[in-house]
C-alpha atoms as a PDB file:
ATOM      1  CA  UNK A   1     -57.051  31.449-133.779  1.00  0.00           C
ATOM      2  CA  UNK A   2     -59.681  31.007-131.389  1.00  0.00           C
ATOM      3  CA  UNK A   3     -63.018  33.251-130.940  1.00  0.00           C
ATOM      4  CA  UNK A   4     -63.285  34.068-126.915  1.00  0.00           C
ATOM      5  CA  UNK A   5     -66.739  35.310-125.610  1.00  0.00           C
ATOM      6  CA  UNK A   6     -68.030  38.555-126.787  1.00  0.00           C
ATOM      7  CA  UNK A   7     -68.190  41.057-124.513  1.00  0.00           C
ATOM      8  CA  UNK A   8     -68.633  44.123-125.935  1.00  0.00           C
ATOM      9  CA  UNK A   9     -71.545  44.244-127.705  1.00  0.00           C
ATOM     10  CA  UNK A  10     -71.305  43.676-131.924  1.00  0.00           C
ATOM     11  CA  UNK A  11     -67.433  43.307-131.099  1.00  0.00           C
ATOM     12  CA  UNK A  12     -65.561  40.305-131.413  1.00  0.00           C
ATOM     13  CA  UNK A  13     -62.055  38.738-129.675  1.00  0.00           C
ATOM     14  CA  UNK A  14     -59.760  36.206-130.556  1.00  0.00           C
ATOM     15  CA  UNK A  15     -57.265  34.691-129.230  1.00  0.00           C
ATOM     16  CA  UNK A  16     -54.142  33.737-131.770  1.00  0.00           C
ATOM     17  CA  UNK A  17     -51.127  31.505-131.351  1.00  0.00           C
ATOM     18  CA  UNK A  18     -48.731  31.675-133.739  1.00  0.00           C
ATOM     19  CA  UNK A  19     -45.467  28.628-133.686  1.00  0.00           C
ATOM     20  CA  UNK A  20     -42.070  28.503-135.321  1.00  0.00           C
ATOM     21  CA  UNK A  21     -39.769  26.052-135.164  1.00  0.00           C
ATOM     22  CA  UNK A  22     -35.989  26.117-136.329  1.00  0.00           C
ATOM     23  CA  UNK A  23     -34.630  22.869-136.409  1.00  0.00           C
ATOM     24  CA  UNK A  24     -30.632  22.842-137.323  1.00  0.00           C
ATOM     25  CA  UNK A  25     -28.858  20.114-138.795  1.00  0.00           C
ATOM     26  CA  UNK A  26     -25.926  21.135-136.558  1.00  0.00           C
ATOM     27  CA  UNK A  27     -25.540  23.439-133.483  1.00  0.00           C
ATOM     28  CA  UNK A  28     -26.082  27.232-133.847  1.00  0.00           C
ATOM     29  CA  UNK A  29     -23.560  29.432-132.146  1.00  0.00           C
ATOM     30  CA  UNK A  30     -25.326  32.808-132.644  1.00  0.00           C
ATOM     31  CA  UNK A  31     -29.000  34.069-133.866  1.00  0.00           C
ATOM     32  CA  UNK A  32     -30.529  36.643-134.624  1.00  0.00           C
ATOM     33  CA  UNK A  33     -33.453  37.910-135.875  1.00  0.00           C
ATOM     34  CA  UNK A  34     -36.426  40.265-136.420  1.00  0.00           C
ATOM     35  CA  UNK A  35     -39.950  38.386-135.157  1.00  0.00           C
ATOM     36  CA  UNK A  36     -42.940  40.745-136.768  1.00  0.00           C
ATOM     37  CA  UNK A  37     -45.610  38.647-134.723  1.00  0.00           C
ATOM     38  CA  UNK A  38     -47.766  41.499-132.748  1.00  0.00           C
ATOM     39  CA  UNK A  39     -51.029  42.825-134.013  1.00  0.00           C
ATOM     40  CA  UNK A  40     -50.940  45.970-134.741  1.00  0.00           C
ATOM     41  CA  UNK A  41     -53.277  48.341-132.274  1.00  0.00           C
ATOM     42  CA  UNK A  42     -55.636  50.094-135.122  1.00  0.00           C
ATOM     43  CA  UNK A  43     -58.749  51.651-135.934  1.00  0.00           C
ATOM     44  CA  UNK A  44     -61.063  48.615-135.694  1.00  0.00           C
ATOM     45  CA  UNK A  45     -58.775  46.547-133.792  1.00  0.00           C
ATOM     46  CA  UNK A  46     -57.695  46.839-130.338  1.00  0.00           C
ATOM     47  CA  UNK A  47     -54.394  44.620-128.568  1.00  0.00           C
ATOM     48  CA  UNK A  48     -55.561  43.351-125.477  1.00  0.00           C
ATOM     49  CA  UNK A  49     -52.690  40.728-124.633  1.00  0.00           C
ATOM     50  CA  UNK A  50     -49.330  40.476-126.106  1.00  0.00           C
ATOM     51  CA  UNK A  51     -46.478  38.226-125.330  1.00  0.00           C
ATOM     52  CA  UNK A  52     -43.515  36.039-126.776  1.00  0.00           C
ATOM     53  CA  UNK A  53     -41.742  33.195-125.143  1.00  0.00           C
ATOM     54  CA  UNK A  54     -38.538  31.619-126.853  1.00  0.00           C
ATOM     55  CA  UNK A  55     -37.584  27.748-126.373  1.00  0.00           C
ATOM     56  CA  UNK A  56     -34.124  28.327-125.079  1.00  0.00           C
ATOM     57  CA  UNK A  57     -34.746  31.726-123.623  1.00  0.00           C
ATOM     58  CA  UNK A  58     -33.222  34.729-125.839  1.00  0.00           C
ATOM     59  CA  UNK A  59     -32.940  38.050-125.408  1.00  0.00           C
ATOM     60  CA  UNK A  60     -36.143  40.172-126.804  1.00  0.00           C
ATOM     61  CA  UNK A  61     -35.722  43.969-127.422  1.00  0.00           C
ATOM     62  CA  UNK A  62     -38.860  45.971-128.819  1.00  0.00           C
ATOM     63  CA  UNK A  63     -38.719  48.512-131.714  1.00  0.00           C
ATOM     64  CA  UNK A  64     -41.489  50.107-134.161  1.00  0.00           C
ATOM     65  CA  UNK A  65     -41.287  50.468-137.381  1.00  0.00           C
ATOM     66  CA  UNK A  66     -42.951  53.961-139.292  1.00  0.00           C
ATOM     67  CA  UNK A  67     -45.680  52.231-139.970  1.00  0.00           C
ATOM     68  CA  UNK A  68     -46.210  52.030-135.985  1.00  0.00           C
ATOM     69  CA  UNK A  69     -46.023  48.408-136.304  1.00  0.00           C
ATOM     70  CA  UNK A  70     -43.744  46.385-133.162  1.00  0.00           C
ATOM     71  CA  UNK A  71     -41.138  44.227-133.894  1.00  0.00           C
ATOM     72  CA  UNK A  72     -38.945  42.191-131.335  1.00  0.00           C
ATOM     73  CA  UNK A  73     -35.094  41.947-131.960  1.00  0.00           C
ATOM     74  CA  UNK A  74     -33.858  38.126-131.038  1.00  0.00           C
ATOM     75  CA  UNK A  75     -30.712  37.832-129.915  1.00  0.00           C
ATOM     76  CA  UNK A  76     -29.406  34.625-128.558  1.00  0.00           C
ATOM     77  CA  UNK A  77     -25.681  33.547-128.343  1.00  0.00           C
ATOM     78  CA  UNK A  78     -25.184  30.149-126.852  1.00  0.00           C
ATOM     79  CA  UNK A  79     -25.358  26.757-128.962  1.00  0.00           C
ATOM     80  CA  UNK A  80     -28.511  25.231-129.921  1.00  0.00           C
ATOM     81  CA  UNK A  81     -30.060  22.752-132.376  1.00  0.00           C
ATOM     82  CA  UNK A  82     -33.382  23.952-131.911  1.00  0.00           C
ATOM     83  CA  UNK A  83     -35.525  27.266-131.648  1.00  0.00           C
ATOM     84  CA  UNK A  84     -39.342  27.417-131.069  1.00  0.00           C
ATOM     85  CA  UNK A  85     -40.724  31.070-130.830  1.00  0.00           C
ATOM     86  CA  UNK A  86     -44.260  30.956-129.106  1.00  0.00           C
ATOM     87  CA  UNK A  87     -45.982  34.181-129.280  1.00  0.00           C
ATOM     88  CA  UNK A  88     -50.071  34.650-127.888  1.00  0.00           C
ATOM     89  CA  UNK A  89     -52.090  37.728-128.550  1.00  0.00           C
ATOM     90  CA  UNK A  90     -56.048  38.334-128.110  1.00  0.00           C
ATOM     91  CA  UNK A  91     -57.141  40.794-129.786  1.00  0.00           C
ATOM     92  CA  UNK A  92     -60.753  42.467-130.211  1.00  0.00           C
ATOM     93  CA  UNK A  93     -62.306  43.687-133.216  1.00  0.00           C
ATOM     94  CA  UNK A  94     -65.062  46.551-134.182  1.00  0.00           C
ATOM     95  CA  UNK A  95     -67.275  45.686-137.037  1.00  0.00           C
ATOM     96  CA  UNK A  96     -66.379  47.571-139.824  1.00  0.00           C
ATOM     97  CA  UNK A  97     -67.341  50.978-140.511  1.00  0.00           C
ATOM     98  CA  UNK A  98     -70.072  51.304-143.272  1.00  0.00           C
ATOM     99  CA  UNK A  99     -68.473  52.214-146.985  1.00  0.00           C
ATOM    100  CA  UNK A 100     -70.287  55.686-148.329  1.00  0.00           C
ATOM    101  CA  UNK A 101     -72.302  55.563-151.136  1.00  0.00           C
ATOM    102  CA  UNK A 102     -70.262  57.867-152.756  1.00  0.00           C
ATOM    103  CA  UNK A 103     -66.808  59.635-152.796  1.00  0.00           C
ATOM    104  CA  UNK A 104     -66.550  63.732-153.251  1.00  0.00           C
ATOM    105  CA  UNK A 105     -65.321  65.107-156.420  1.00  0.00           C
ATOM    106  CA  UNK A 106     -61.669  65.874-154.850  1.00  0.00           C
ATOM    107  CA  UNK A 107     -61.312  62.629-153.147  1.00  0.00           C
ATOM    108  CA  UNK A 108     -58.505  61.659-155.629  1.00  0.00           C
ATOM    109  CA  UNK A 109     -56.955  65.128-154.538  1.00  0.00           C
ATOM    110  CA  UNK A 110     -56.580  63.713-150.807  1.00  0.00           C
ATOM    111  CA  UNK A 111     -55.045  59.932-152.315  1.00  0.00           C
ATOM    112  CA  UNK A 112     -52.595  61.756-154.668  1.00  0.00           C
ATOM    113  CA  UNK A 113     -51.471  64.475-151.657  1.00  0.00           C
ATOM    114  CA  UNK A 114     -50.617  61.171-149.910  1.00  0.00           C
ATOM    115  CA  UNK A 115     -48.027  60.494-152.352  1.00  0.00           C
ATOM    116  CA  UNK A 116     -45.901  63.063-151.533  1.00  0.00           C
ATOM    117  CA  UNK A 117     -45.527  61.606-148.069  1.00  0.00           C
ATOM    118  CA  UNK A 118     -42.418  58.967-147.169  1.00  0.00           C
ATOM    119  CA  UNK A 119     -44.742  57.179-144.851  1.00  0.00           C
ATOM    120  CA  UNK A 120     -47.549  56.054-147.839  1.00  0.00           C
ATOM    121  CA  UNK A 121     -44.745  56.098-150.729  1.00  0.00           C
ATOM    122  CA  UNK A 122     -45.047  52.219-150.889  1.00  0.00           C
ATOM    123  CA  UNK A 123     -48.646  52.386-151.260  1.00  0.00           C
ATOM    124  CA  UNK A 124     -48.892  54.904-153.481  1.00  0.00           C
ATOM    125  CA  UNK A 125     -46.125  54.349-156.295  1.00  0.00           C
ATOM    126  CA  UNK A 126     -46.531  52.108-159.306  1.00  0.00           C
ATOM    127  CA  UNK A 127     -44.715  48.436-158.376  1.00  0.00           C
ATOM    128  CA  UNK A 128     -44.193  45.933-160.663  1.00  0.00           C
ATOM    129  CA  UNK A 129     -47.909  44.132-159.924  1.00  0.00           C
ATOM    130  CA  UNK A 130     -49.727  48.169-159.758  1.00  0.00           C
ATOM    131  CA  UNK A 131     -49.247  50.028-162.687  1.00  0.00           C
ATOM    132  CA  UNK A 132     -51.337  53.967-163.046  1.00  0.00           C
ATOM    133  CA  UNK A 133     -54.222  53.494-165.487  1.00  0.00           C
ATOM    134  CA  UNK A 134     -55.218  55.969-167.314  1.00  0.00           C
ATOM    135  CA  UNK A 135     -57.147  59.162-166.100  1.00  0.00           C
ATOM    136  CA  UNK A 136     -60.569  59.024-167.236  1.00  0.00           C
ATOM    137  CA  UNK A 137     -63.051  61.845-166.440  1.00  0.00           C
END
Protein backbone atom coordinates (compact mmCIF):
# COMPACT_ATOMS: atom_id res chain seq x y z
CA UNK A 1 0.00 0.00 0.00
CA UNK A 2 1.36 3.18 -0.94
CA UNK A 3 0.22 6.84 0.35
CA UNK A 4 -0.18 9.14 -3.03
CA UNK A 5 -0.27 13.00 -2.51
CA UNK A 6 -3.08 14.49 -0.65
CA UNK A 7 -5.25 16.40 -2.41
CA UNK A 8 -8.15 17.01 -0.73
CA UNK A 9 -7.55 18.68 2.18
CA UNK A 10 -7.40 16.38 5.77
CA UNK A 11 -8.11 13.40 3.23
CA UNK A 12 -5.81 10.81 2.44
CA UNK A 13 -5.20 8.20 -0.82
CA UNK A 14 -3.51 5.14 -1.27
CA UNK A 15 -2.69 3.21 -3.70
CA UNK A 16 -2.88 -0.86 -2.95
CA UNK A 17 -1.59 -3.84 -4.87
CA UNK A 18 -2.62 -6.90 -3.84
CA UNK A 19 -0.66 -10.50 -5.60
CA UNK A 20 -1.65 -14.14 -5.72
CA UNK A 21 0.04 -16.72 -7.09
CA UNK A 22 -1.21 -20.40 -7.79
CA UNK A 23 1.49 -22.53 -8.57
CA UNK A 24 0.29 -26.31 -9.60
CA UNK A 25 2.27 -29.27 -9.31
CA UNK A 26 0.61 -30.41 -12.56
CA UNK A 27 -1.47 -28.65 -15.30
CA UNK A 28 -4.96 -27.26 -14.46
CA UNK A 29 -7.66 -27.96 -16.97
CA UNK A 30 -10.41 -25.72 -15.48
CA UNK A 31 -10.64 -22.83 -12.62
CA UNK A 32 -12.71 -21.15 -11.07
CA UNK A 33 -13.16 -18.90 -8.53
CA UNK A 34 -14.59 -15.96 -6.51
CA UNK A 35 -11.68 -12.97 -6.14
CA UNK A 36 -13.18 -10.52 -3.18
CA UNK A 37 -10.25 -7.95 -3.91
CA UNK A 38 -12.20 -4.40 -4.47
CA UNK A 39 -12.62 -1.85 -1.76
CA UNK A 40 -15.70 -1.35 -0.93
CA UNK A 41 -17.10 2.43 -1.87
CA UNK A 42 -18.30 3.62 1.85
CA UNK A 43 -18.94 6.31 4.11
CA UNK A 44 -15.36 7.48 4.75
CA UNK A 45 -13.91 5.83 1.87
CA UNK A 46 -14.24 6.60 -1.67
CA UNK A 47 -12.95 3.99 -4.91
CA UNK A 48 -11.17 6.02 -7.20
CA UNK A 49 -9.44 3.23 -9.45
CA UNK A 50 -10.28 -0.34 -9.70
CA UNK A 51 -8.90 -3.03 -11.86
CA UNK A 52 -7.78 -6.82 -12.09
CA UNK A 53 -5.46 -8.38 -14.56
CA UNK A 54 -5.01 -12.32 -14.62
CA UNK A 55 -1.56 -14.02 -15.76
CA UNK A 56 -3.02 -16.17 -18.45
CA UNK A 57 -5.97 -13.99 -19.22
CA UNK A 58 -9.45 -15.41 -17.74
CA UNK A 59 -12.66 -14.49 -18.02
CA UNK A 60 -13.86 -11.82 -15.16
CA UNK A 61 -17.66 -11.35 -14.54
CA UNK A 62 -18.76 -8.78 -11.72
CA UNK A 63 -21.44 -9.48 -9.04
CA UNK A 64 -22.34 -7.82 -5.49
CA UNK A 65 -22.98 -9.36 -2.71
CA UNK A 66 -25.98 -7.82 -0.01
CA UNK A 67 -23.59 -6.34 1.73
CA UNK A 68 -22.94 -4.13 -1.57
CA UNK A 69 -19.57 -5.49 -1.63
CA UNK A 70 -18.06 -6.55 -5.60
CA UNK A 71 -16.81 -9.70 -6.31
CA UNK A 72 -15.32 -10.96 -9.72
CA UNK A 73 -16.25 -14.55 -10.95
CA UNK A 74 -12.89 -16.27 -12.61
CA UNK A 75 -13.44 -18.49 -15.07
CA UNK A 76 -10.66 -19.89 -17.10
CA UNK A 77 -10.69 -23.24 -19.07
CA UNK A 78 -7.48 -23.96 -20.86
CA UNK A 79 -4.35 -25.77 -19.15
CA UNK A 80 -2.05 -24.00 -16.96
CA UNK A 81 0.58 -24.55 -14.25
CA UNK A 82 0.43 -21.20 -13.05
CA UNK A 83 -2.09 -18.31 -12.07
CA UNK A 84 -1.08 -14.80 -10.82
CA UNK A 85 -4.15 -12.47 -10.14
CA UNK A 86 -2.89 -8.74 -10.05
CA UNK A 87 -5.48 -6.44 -8.87
CA UNK A 88 -4.64 -2.23 -8.20
CA UNK A 89 -7.04 0.06 -6.47
CA UNK A 90 -6.44 3.76 -4.99
CA UNK A 91 -8.59 4.62 -2.84
CA UNK A 92 -9.17 7.95 -0.68
CA UNK A 93 -10.11 8.23 2.78
CA UNK A 94 -12.12 10.93 5.10
CA UNK A 95 -10.86 11.23 8.58
CA UNK A 96 -13.13 9.75 10.77
CA UNK A 97 -16.15 11.23 12.06
CA UNK A 98 -15.88 12.35 15.79
CA UNK A 99 -17.48 9.57 18.40
CA UNK A 100 -20.37 11.49 20.67
CA UNK A 101 -19.88 11.86 24.07
CA UNK A 102 -22.79 10.07 24.74
CA UNK A 103 -25.48 7.67 23.31
CA UNK A 104 -29.50 8.43 23.88
CA UNK A 105 -31.40 6.35 26.22
CA UNK A 106 -33.08 4.22 23.21
CA UNK A 107 -29.96 3.76 21.31
CA UNK A 108 -30.03 -0.02 22.15
CA UNK A 109 -33.71 0.19 20.71
CA UNK A 110 -32.19 1.18 17.14
CA UNK A 111 -29.14 -1.90 17.50
CA UNK A 112 -31.76 -4.51 18.59
CA UNK A 113 -34.46 -3.28 15.60
CA UNK A 114 -31.42 -4.16 13.42
CA UNK A 115 -31.71 -7.65 14.35
CA UNK A 116 -34.72 -8.31 12.83
CA UNK A 117 -33.18 -7.46 9.49
CA UNK A 118 -31.49 -10.42 7.08
CA UNK A 119 -28.94 -7.93 5.97
CA UNK A 120 -27.28 -7.27 9.82
CA UNK A 121 -28.35 -10.94 11.10
CA UNK A 122 -24.57 -11.89 11.10
CA UNK A 123 -23.71 -8.99 13.10
CA UNK A 124 -26.21 -9.07 15.35
CA UNK A 125 -26.69 -12.84 16.53
CA UNK A 126 -24.66 -14.53 19.23
CA UNK A 127 -21.61 -16.70 17.31
CA UNK A 128 -19.55 -18.91 18.92
CA UNK A 129 -16.70 -15.98 19.85
CA UNK A 130 -20.01 -13.20 20.82
CA UNK A 131 -22.14 -14.41 23.32
CA UNK A 132 -25.32 -11.67 24.88
CA UNK A 133 -24.21 -10.51 28.33
CA UNK A 134 -26.42 -9.79 30.58
CA UNK A 135 -28.82 -6.68 30.62
CA UNK A 136 -27.78 -4.37 33.19
CA UNK A 137 -29.69 -1.10 33.82
Amino acid sequence: MTPVADRAGDSSRYRIEHVTRFVYSEPVRRCTMSLCLQPLQASGQRLMDFSVKTTPPARLTTETDPFGNTRHILTLHESHDLLEVVSTSEVETAPPTALPERLEADAWDDVRAMGADPNWWDFTGPSPVARPSPIRF
